[in-house]
Protein backbone atom coordinates (compact mmCIF):
# COMPACT_ATOMS: atom_id res chain seq x y z
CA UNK A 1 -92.17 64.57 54.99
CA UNK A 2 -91.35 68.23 54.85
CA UNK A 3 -91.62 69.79 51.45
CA UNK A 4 -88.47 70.25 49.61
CA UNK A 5 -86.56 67.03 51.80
CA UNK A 6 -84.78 64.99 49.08
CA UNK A 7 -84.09 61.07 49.71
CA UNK A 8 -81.32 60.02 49.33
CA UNK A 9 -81.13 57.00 46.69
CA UNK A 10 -81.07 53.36 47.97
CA UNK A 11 -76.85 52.58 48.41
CA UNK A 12 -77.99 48.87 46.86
CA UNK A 13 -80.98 47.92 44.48
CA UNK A 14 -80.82 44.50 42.81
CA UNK A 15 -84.25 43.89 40.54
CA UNK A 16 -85.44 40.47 39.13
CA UNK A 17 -82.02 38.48 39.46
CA UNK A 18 -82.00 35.31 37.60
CA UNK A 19 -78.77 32.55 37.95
CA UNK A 20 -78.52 28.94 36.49
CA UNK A 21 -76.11 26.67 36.08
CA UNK A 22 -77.09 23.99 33.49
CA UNK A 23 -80.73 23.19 34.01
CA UNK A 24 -80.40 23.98 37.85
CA UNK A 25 -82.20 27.55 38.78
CA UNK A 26 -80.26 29.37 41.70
CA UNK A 27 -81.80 32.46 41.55
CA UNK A 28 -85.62 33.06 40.47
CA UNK A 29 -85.75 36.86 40.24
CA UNK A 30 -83.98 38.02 43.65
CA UNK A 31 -85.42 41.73 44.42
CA UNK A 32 -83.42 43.52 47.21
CA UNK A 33 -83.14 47.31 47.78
CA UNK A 34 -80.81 48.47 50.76
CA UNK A 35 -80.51 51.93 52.36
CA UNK A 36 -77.56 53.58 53.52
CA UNK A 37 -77.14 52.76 57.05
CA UNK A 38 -79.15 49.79 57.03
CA UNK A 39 -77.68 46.03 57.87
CA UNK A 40 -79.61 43.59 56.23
CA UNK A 41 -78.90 39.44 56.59
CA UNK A 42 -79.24 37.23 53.79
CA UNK A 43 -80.34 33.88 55.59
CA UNK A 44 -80.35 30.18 53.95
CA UNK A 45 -79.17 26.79 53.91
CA UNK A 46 -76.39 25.63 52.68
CA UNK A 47 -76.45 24.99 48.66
CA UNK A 48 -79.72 27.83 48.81
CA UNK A 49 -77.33 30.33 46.58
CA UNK A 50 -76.01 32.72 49.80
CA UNK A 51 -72.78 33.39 47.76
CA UNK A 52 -73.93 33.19 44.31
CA UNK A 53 -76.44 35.94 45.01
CA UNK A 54 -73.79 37.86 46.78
CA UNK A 55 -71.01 37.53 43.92
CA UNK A 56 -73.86 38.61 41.95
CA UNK A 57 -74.56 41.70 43.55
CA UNK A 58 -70.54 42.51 43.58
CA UNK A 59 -70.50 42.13 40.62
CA UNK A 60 -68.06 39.30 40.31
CA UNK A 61 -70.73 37.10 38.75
CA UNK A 62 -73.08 37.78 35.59
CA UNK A 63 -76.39 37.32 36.31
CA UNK A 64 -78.53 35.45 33.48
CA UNK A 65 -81.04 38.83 33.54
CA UNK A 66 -81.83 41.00 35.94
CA UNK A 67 -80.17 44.56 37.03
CA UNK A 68 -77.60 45.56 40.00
CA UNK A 69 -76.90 49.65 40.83
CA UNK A 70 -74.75 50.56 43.48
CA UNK A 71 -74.70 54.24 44.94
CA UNK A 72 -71.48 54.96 45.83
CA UNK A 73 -68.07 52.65 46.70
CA UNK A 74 -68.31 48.76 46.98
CA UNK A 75 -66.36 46.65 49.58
CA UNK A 76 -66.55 42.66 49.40
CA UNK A 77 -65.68 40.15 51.62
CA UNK A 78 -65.67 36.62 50.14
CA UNK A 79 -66.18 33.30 52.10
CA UNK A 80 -63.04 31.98 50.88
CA UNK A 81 -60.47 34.70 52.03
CA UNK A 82 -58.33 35.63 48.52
CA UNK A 83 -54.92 35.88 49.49
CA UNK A 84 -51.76 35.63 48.53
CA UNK A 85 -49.93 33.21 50.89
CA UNK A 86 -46.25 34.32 50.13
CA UNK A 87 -47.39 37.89 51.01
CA UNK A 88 -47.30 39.06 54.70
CA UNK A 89 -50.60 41.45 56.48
CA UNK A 90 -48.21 44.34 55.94
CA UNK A 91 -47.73 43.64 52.27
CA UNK A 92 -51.20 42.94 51.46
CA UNK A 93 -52.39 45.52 53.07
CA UNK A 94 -50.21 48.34 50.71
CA UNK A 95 -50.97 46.36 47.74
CA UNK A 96 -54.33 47.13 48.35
CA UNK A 97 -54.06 50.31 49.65
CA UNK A 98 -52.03 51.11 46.34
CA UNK A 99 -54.53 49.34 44.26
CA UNK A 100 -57.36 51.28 45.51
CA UNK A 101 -55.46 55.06 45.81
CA UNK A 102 -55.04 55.08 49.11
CA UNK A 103 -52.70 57.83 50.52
CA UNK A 104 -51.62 56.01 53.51
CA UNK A 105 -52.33 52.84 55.93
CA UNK A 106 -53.55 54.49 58.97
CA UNK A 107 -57.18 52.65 58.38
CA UNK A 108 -55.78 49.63 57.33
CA UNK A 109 -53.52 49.74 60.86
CA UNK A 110 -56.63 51.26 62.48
CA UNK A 111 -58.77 48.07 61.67
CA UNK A 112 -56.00 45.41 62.09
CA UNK A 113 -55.85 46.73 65.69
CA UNK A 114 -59.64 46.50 65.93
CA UNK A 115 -59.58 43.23 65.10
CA UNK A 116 -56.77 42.41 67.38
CA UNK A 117 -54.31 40.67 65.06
CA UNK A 118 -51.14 43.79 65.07
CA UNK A 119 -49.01 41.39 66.02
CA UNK A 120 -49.09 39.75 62.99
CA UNK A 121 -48.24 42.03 60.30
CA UNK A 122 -45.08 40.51 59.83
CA UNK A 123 -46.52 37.09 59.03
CA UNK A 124 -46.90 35.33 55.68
CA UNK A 125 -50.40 34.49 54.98
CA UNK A 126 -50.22 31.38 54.34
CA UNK A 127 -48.92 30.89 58.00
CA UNK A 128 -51.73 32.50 59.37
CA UNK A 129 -54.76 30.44 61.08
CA UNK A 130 -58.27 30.20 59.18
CA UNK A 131 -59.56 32.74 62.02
CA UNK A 132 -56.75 35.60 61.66
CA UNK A 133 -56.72 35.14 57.50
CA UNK A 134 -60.70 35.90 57.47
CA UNK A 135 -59.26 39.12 59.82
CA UNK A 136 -57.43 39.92 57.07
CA UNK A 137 -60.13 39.04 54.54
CA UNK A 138 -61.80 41.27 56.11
CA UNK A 139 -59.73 44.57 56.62
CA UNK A 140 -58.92 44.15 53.29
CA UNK A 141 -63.02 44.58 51.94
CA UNK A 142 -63.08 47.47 54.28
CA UNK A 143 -59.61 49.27 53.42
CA UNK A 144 -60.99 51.99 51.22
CA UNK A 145 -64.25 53.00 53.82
CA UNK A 146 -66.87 51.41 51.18
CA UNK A 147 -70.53 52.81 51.07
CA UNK A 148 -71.93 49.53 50.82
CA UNK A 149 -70.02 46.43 52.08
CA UNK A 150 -71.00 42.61 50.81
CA UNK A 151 -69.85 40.10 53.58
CA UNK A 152 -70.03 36.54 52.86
CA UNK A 153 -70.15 34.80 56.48
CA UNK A 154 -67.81 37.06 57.72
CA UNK A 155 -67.22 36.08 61.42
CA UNK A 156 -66.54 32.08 60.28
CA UNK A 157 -63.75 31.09 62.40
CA UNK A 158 -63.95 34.09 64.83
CA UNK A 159 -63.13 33.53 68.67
CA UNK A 160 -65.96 35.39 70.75
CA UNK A 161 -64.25 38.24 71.29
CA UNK A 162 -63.35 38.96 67.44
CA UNK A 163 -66.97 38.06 67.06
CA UNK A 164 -68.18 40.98 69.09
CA UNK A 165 -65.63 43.44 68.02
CA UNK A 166 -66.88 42.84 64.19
CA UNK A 167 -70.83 43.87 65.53
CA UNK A 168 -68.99 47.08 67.24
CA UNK A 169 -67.29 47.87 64.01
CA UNK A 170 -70.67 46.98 61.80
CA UNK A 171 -72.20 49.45 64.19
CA UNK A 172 -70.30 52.19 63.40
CA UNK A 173 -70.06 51.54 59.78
CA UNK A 174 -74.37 51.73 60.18
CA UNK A 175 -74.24 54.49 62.28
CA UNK A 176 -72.04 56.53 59.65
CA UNK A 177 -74.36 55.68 56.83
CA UNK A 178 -72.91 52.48 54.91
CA UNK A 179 -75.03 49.94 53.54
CA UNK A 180 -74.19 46.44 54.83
CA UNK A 181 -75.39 43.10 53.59
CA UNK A 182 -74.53 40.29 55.39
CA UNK A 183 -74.69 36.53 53.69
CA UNK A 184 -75.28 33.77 56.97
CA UNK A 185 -76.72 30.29 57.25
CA UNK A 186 -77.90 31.15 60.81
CA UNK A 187 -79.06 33.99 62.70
CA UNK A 188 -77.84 33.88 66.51
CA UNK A 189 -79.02 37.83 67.31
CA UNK A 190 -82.22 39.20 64.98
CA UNK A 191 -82.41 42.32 66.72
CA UNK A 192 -79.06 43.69 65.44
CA UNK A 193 -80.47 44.03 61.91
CA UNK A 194 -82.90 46.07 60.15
CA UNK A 195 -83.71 43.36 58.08
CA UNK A 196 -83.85 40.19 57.29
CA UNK A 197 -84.07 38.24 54.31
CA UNK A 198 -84.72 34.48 53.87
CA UNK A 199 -83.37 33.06 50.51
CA UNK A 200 -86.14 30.09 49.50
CA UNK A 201 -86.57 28.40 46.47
CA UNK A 202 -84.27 31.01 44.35
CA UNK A 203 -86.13 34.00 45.83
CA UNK A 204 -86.49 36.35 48.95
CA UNK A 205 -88.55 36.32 51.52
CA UNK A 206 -88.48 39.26 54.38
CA UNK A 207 -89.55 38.49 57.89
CA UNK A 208 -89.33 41.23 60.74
CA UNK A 209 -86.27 41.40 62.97
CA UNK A 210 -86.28 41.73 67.10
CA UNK A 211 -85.74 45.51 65.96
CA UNK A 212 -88.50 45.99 63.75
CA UNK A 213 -91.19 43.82 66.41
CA UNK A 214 -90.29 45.93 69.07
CA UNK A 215 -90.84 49.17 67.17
CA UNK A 216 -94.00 48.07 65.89
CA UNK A 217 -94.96 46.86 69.46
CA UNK A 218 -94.19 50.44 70.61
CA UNK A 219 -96.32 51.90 67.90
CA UNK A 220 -99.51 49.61 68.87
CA UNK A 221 -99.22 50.74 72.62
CA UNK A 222 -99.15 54.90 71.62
């Protein structure tokens, strides 16, 4: 490392996260340190603790001990899309937008057309298909152009073209520096993320990605 280069601070560091409810143990001190412009997956079964560990690290659940920082803005996308059904996309997305200080909704137009779903905008949301409200769901985590971005099995209900347009979007949200974590109960593409993160028995357990085998494999043939 040259001398005088600074590092820049992890965007994400969770240390020693406990959870229970009654006498059952969720979370058995959960470690996890994310860099900016790193996508990490959170991988385990159903009823493993996925989305208590990521309400948790947004900091919409109190853990029983342990310490979350964040380094910078946080954007979080919940499994179960909170919306207000009477409200149309347009509406929601200036509540937010006004909620969060927003001087306009160019982004928020920008990423409903990214999405494909423009020509609903009109529509209440409680007309809207599981598919297009997780659309909104997720515009709405990414409104304000968070530094680190907590998605909760973001692409359930996705057609496969919505499905690729949200890995072209989590590219460039990477490639600009944001942090993104990414809760899942499978893993269809390893090599997309930097890391990945098995949640076992309360705890985490890393395992290389496509990426990180093929860099290594590089290394061993230099």
């Amino acid at each position: 490392m040259p001398s005088g280069t600074v590092l820049a601070p992890p965007a994400l560091e969770a240390r020693d996260l406990h959870k229970s409810y009654g006498a059952h143990r969720v979370l058995r001190g959960v470690d996890l340190t994310v860099a900016p412009g790193r996508l990490v997956a959170v991988v385990g079964e159903n009823g493993a603790g996925k989305s208590t560990l990521l309400k948790a690290l947004a900091g919409v659940l109190a853990a029983d001990r342990g310490e979350v920082v964040h380094h910078g803005t946080l954007g979080y996308c919940p499994q179960e899309p909170v919306l207000n059904d009477s409200l149309t996309v347009e509406q929601h997305l200036r509540y937010f937008a006004a909620a969060r200080r927003l001087p306009g909704l160019e982004h928020g137009h920008e990423l409903v057309g990214r999405l494909g779903y423009e020509k609903y905008l009109g529509t209440a949301a409680g007309e809207l298909s599981g598919g297009t409200r997780q659309k909104l769901n997720l515009t709405l985590a990414l409104l304000h152009d968070p530094d680190v971005l907590l998605l909760d099995e973001p692409y359930q209900g996705f057609d496969w073209e919505t499905y690729l347009r949200f890995w072209e979007l989590t590219e460039e949200l990477r490639s600009h520096g944001r942090a993104v974590v990414v809760i899942t109960h499978l893993v269809f593409e390893r090599e997309r993320f930097d890391l990945l993160a098995d949640l076992v028995d309360g705890r985490l357990v890393t395992r290389a990605t496509g990426a990180t085998e093929a860099e290594e494999a590089r290394h061993a043939d230099v």
